[in-house]
Protein backbone atom coordinates (compact mmCIF):
# COMPACT_ATOMS: atom_id res chain seq x y z
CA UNK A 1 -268.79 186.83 -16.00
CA UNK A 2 -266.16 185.68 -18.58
CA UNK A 3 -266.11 182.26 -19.30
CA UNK A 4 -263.61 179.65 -20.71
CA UNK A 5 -264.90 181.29 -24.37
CA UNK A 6 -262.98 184.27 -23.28
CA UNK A 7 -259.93 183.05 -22.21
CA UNK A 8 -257.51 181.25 -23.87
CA UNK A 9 -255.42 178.32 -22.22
CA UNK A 10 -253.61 176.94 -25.13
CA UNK A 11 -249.94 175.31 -23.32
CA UNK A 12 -251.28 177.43 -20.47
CA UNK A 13 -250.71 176.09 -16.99
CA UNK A 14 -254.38 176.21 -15.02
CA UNK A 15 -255.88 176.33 -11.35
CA UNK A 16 -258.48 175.03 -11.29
CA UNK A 17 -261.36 174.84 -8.41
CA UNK A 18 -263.67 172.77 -8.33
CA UNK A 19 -266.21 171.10 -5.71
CA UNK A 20 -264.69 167.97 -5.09
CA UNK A 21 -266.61 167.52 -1.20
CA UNK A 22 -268.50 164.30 -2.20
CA UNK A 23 -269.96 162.19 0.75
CA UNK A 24 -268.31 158.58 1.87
CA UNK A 25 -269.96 155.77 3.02
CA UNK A 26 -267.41 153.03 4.90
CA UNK A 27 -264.58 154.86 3.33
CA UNK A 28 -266.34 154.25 -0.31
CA UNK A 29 -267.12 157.74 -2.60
CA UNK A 30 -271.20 157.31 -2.27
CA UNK A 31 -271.94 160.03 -4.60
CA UNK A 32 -269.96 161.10 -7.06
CA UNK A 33 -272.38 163.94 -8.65
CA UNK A 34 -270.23 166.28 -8.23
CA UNK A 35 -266.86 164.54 -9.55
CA UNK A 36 -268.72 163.91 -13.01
CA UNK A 37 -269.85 167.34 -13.05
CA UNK A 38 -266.56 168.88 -12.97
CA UNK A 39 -265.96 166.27 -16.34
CA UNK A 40 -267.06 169.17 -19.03
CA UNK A 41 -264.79 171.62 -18.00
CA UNK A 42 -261.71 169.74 -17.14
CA UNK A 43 -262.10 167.46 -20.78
CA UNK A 44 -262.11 170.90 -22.01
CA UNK A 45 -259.24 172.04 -20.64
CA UNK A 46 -257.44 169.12 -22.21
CA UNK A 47 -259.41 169.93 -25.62
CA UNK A 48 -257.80 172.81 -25.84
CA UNK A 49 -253.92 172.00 -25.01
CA UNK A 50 -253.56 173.58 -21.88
CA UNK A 51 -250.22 173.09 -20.59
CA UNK A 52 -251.30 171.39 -16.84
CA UNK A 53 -254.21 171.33 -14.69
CA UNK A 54 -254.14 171.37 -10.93
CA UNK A 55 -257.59 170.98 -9.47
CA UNK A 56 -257.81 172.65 -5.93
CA UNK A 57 -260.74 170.98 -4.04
CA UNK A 58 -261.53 170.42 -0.25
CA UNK A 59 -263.31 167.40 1.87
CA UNK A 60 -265.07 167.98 5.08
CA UNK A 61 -264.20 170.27 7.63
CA UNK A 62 -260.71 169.39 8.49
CA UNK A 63 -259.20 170.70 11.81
CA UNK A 64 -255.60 169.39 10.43
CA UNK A 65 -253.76 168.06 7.66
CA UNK A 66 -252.88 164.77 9.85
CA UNK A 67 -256.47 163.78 9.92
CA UNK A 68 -256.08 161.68 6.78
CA UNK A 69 -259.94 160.80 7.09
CA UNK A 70 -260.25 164.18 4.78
CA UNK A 71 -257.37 163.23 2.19
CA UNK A 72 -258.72 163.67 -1.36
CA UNK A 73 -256.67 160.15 -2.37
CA UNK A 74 -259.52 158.36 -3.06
CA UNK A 75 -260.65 161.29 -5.37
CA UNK A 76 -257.79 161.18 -7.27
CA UNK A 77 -258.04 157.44 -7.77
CA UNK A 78 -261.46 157.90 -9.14
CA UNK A 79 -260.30 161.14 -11.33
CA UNK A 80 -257.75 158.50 -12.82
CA UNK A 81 -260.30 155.98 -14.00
CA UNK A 82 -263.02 158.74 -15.31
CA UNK A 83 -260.15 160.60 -17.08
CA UNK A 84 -258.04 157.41 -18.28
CA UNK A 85 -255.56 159.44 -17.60
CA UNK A 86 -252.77 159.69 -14.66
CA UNK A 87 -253.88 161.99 -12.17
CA UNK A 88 -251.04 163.42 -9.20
CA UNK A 89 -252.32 163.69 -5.58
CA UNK A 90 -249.62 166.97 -4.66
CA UNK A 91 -249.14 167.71 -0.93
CA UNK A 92 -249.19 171.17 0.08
CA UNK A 93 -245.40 170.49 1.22
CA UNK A 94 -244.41 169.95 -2.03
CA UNK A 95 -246.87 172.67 -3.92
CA UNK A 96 -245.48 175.23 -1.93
CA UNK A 97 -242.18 174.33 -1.81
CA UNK A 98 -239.67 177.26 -3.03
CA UNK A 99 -238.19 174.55 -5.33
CA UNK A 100 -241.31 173.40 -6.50
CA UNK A 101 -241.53 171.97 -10.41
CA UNK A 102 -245.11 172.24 -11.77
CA UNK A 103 -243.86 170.51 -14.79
CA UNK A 104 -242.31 167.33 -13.08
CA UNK A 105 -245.73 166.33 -11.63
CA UNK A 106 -247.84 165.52 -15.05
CA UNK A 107 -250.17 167.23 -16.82
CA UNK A 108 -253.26 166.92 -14.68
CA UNK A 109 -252.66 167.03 -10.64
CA UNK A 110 -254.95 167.29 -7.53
CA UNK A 111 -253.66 169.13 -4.61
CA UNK A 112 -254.38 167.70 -1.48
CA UNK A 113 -257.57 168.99 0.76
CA UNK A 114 -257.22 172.89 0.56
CA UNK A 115 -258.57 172.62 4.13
CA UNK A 116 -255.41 171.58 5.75
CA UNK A 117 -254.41 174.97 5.50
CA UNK A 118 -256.31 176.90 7.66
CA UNK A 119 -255.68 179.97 5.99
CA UNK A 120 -258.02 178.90 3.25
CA UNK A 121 -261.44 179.51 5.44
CA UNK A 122 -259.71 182.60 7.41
CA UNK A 123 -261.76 185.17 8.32
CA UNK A 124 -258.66 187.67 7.87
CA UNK A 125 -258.00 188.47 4.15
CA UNK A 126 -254.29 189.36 4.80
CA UNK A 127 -254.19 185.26 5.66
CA UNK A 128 -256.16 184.34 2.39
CA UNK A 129 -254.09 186.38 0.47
CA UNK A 130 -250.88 184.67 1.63
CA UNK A 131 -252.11 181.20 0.84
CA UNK A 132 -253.64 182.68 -2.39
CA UNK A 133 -250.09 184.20 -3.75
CA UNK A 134 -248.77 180.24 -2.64
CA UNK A 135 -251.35 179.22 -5.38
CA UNK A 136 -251.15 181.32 -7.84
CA UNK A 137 -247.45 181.34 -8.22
CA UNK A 138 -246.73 178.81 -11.13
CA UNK A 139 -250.28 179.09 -13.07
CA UNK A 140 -251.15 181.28 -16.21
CA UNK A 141 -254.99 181.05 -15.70
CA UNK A 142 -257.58 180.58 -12.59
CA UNK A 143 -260.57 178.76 -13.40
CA UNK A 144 -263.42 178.87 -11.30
CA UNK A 145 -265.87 175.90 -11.65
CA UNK A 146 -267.00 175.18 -7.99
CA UNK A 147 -270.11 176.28 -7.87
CA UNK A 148 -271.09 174.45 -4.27
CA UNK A 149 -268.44 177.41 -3.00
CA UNK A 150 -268.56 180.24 -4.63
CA UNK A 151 -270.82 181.61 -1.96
CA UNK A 152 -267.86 181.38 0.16
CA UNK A 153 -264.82 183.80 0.56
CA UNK A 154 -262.28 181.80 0.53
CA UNK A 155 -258.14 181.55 -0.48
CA UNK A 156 -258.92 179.63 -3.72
CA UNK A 157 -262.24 180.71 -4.24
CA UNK A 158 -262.10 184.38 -4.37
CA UNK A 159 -258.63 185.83 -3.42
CA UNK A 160 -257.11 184.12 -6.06
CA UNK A 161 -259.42 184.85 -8.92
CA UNK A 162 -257.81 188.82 -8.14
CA UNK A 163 -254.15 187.93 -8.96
CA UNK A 164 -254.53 185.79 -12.49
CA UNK A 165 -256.43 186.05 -15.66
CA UNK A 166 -259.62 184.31 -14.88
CA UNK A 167 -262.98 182.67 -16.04
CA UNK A 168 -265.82 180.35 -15.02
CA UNK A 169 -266.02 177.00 -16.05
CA UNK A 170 -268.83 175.37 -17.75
CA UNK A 171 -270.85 174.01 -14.47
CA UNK A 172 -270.94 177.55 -12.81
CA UNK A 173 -272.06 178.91 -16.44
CA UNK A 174 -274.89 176.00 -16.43
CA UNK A 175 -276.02 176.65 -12.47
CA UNK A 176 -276.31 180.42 -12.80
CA UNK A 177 -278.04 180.46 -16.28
CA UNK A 178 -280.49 178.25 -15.35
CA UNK A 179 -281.17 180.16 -11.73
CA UNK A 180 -281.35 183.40 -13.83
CA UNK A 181 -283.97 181.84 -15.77
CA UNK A 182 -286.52 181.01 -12.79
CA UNK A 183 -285.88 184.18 -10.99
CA UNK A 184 -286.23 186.59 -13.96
CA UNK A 185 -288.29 184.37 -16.70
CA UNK A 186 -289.80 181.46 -15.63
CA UNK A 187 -292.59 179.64 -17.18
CA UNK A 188 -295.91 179.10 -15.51
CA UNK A 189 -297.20 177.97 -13.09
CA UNK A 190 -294.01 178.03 -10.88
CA UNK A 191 -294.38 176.28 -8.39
CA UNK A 192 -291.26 175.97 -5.68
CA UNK A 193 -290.70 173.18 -3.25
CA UNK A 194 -289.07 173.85 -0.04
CA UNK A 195 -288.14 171.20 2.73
CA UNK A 196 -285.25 170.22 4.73
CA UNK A 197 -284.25 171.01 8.94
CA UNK A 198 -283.83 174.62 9.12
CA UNK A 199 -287.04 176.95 8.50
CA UNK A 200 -284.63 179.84 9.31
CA UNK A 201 -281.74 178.99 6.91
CA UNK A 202 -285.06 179.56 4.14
CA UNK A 203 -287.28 181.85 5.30
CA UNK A 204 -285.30 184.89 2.97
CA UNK A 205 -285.48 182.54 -0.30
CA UNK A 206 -289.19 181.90 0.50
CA UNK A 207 -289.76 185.44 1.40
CA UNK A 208 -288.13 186.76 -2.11
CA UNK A 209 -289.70 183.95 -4.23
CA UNK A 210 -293.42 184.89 -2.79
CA UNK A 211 -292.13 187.68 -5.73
CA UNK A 212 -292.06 185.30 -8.42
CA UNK A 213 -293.46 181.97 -8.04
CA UNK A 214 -297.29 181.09 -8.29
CA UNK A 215 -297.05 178.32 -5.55
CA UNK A 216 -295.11 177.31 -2.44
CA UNK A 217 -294.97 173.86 -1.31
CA UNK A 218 -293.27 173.82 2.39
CA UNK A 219 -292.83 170.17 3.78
CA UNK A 220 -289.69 168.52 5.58
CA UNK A 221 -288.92 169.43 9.27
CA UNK A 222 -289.63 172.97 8.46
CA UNK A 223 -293.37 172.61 8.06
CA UNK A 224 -294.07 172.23 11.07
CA UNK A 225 -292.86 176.12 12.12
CA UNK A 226 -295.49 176.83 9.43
CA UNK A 227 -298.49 174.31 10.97
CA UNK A 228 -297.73 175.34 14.58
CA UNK A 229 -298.17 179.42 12.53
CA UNK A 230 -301.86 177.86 11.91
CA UNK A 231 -302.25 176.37 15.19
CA UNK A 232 -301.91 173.06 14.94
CA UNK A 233 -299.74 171.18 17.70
CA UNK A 234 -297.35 169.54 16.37
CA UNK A 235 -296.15 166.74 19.03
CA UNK A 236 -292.49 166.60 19.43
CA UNK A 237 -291.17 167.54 16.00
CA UNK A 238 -288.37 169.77 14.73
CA UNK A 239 -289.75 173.47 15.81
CA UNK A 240 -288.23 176.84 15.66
CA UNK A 241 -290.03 179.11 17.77
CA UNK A 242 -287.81 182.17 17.28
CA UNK A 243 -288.52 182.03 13.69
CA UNK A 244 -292.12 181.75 14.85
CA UNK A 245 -293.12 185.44 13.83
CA UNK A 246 -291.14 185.46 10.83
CA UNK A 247 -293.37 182.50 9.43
CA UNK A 248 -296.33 184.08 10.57
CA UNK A 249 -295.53 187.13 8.45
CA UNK A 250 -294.16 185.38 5.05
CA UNK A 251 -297.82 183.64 5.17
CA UNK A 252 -299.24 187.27 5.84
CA UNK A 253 -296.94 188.03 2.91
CA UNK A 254 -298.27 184.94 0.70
CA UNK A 255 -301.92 186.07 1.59
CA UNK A 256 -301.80 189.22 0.29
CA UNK A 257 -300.08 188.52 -2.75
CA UNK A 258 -302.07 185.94 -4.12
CA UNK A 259 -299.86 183.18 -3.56
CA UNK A 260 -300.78 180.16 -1.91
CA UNK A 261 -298.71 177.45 0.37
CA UNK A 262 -299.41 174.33 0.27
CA UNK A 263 -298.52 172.50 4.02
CA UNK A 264 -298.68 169.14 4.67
CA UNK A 265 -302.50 167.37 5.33
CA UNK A 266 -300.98 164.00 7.39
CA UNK A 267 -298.04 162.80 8.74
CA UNK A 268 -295.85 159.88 9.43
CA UNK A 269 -295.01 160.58 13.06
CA UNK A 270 -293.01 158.17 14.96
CA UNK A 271 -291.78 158.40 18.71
CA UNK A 272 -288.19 157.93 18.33
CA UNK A 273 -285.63 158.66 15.73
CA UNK A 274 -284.96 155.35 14.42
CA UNK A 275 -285.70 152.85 11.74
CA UNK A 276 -287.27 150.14 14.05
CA UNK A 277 -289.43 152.73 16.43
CA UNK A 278 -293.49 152.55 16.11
CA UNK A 279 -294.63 155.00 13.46
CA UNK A 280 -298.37 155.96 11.95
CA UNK A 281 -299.92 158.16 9.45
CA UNK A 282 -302.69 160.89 11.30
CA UNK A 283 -303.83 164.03 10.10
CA UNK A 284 -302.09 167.20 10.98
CA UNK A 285 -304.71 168.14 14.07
CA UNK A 286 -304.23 164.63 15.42
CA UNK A 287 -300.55 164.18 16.05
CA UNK A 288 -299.99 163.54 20.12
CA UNK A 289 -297.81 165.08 22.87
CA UNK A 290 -295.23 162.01 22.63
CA UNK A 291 -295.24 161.85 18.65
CA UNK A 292 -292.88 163.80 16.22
CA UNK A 293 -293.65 164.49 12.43
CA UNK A 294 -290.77 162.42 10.22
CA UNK A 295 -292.48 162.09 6.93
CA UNK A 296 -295.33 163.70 5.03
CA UNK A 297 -298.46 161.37 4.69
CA UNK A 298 -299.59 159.49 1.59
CA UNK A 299 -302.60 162.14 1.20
CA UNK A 300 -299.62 165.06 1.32
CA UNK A 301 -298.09 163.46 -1.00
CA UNK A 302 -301.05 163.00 -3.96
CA UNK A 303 -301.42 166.82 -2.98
CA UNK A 304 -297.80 168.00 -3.73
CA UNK A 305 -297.59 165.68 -6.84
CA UNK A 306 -300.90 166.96 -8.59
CA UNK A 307 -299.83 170.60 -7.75
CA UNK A 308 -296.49 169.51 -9.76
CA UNK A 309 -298.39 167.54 -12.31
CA UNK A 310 -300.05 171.11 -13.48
CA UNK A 311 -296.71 173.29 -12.93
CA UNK A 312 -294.77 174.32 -16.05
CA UNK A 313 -291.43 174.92 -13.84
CA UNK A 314 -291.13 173.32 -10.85
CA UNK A 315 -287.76 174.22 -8.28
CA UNK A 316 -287.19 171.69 -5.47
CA UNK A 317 -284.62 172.30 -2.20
CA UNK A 318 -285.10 170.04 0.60
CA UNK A 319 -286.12 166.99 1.69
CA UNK A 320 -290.35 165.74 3.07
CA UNK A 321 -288.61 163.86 6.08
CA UNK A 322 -286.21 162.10 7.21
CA UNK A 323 -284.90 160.13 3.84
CA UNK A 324 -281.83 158.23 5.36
CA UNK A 325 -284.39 156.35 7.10
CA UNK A 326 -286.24 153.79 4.90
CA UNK A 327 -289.68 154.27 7.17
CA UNK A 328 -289.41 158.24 6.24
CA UNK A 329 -288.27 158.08 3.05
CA UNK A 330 -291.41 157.55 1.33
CA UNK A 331 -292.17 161.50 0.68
CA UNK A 332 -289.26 162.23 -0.53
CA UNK A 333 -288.97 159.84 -3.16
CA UNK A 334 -293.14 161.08 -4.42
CA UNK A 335 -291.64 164.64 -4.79
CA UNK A 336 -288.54 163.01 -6.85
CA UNK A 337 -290.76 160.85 -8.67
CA UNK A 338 -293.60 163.13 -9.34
CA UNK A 339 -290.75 165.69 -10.71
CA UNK A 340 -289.42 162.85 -12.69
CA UNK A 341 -292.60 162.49 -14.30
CA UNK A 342 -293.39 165.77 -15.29
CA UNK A 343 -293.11 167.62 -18.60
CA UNK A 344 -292.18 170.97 -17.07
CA UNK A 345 -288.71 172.59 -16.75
CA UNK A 346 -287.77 170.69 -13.32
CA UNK A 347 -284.50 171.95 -11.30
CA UNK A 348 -283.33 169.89 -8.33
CA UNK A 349 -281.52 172.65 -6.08
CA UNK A 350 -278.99 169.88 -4.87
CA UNK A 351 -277.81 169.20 -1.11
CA UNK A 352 -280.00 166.64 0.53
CA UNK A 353 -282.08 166.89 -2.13
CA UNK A 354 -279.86 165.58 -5.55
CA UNK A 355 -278.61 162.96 -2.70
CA UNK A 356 -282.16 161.84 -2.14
CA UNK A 357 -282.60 161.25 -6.25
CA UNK A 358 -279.41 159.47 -6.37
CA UNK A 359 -280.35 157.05 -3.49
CA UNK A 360 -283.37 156.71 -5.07
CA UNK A 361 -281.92 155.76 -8.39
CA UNK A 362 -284.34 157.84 -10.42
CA UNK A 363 -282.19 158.74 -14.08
CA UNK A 364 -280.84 161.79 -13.47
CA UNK A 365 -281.94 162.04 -17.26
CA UNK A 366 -285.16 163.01 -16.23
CA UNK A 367 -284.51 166.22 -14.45
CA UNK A 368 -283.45 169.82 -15.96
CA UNK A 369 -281.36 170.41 -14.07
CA UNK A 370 -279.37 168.93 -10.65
CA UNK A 371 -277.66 171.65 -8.84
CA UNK A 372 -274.34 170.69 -7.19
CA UNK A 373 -274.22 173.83 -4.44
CA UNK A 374 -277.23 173.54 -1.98
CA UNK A 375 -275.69 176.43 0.10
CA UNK A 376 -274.75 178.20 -2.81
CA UNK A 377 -278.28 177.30 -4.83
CA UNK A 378 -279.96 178.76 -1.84
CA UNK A 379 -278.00 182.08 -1.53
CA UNK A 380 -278.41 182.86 -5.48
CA UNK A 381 -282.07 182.42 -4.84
CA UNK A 382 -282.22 184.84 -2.42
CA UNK A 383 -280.54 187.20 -4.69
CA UNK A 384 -277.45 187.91 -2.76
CA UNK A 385 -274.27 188.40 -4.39
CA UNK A 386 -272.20 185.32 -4.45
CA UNK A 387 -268.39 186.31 -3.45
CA UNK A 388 -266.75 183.70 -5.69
CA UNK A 389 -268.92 184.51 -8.69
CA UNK A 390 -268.51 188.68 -8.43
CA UNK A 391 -264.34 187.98 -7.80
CA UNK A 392 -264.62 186.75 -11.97
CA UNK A 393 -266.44 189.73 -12.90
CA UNK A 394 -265.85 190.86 -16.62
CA UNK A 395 -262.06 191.54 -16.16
């Protein structure tokens, strides 16, 4: 991929997109990971004289551009005092005006959510292409530094990248040379953590990593698709029986290769979703009819952390429970901590996850790596080809 070492933007004027979609609490930016991330690249940009910047980004899922819920305002406000520097918000009215003045707006500018145009996530390419064309029109140079979308096609993400000179930007050159590294050279013992809801959304990463790594820790709600695989009942928790077989052949698959999964021993089960309900720790062939698994047990957890203690790279994607939740949240924050604490190459494969260490408020210091694109972490992992990513190619 060419990168911003390839291109030059001297009194160019730049697109930039970035991954701007940064959770709210009461209205209030409650993690602002992957703001600061975009910092490198856009303090670059200025570095190096470009002309302007406009930074495409989206919020949410949008169904309309009235819904001002998903305005990026408060992004820009926060872009002004990380920058100290004026920052534009630009509606879409006035971007894609006919009339429209690139220069008259200041040197850096955010356009507003990319998602009120609903051409942006269209599955027709004819309707990405129009909005793309709308982008492109006043800019020398499209720089791609989003990496939380590049597993997308989408208007700014990948149609646009085929109409102007274009480049990576120094976050999407960190996240995919440090995921090159544990897929092709890691060092050992590799061990990979893998938690969170959805034992389907995984299963493929899990399946092509039983290639490379020497462990697999499973916890989170999709353990317990892998205990019911072993035949333990599992009470009322999070179960996916149609990817039932599936698990039962990536541990065939582990077996045979040598490579073992660690499960969780104990639980914290609990009877209703909630921070007040009753919960208890039991062992994984005592949890009851009425009970669901939110939490791996204190025992699970000693396990997981000495299995990280001896790993020389460890790769984490996922949450042990139910984190939001103070009486859940205790696994979670072992794996963070116990990664933390370790001298080995440690890579936090964001989503839930880089949330959970921020909550936390372990130094981020103390990591290898964060990841800003869970999806996109996830996908690269698997080894499929990222749309965004092969739209930069080498031109």
């Amino acid at each position: 991929m060419r990168t911003l070492d390839s291109i030059d933007v001297t009194n160019k004027s730049v697109l930039l997109r970035a991954d701007l979609n940064v959770p709210f609490n009461d209205g209030v930016i409650s993690d602002e990971g992957r703001i600061l991330a975009l910092l490198p690249t856009l303090n670059e940009l200025i570095q190096k004289n470009a002309k302007s910047i406009m930074i495409v980004a989206h919020l949410g899922r949008p169904t309309s551009a009235s819904d001002t819920r998903f305005s990026l305002h408060p992004i820009q406000k926060r872009l002004e005092v990380l920058l100290n520097t004026p920052v534009t918000l630009v509606s879409h009215e006035e971007a894609f005006a006919q009339n429209f003045n690139l220069n008259s707006i200041g040197r850096i500018s955010l356009l507003e959510n990319i998602r009120f145009d609903s051409r942006e996530t269209s599955k027709d390419p004819t309707k990405r292409m129009e909005l793309s064309r709308l982008l492109a029109a006043q800019f020398d140079v499209f720089i791609s530094d989003g990496f939380g979308v590049v597993h997308r096609k989408q208007a700014s993400v990948t149609e646009v990248a085929n109409l102007l000179p274009s480049a990576v930007g120094r976050l999407i050159e960190k996240e995919t040379s440090v995921f090159d590294s544990i897929l092709n050279k890691p060092n050992r013992p590799y061990t990979v953590i893998m938690g969170g809801a959805k034992v389907a959304d995984k299963l493929a990463v899990v399946k092509r990593l039983l290639n490379v790594a020497d462990c697999l820790i499973i916890g989170g709600g999709m353990a317990y698709t892998f205990l019911h695989a072993k035949g333990f009942e599992v009470g009322r928790s999070l179960l996916d029986l149609e990817s039932l077989s599936d698990v039962k052949d990536c541990m065939d698959q582990a077996q045979d290769r040598g490579v073992p999964i660690l499960l969780p021993i104990d639980l914290v089960v609990a009877k209703e979703f909630s921070v007040t309900t009753e919960s208890k720790i039991v062992d994984i062939d005592q949890v009851g009819s009425d009970w669901m698994g939110l939490d791996i047990g204190p025992k699970t957890r000693i396990l997981f952390a000495e299995q990280i203690q001896k790993s020389a790279t460890i790769v984490w994607n996922g949450p042990m429970g139910v984190f939001e939740l103070d009486p859940f949240s205790a696994g979670t924050l072992a794996i963070a901590q116990a990664m933390a604490n370790t001298d080995g190459f440690t890579v936090i494969g964001g989503g839930d996850s880089a949330a959970a260490v921020r909550k936390f408020g372990i130094d981020e210091t103390r990591f290898s790596h964060i990841s800003t694109g869970g999806g996109a972490s996830l996908e690269y992992l698997e080894g499929k080809e990222l749309p965004g990513l092969a739209a930069i190619g080498e031109k």
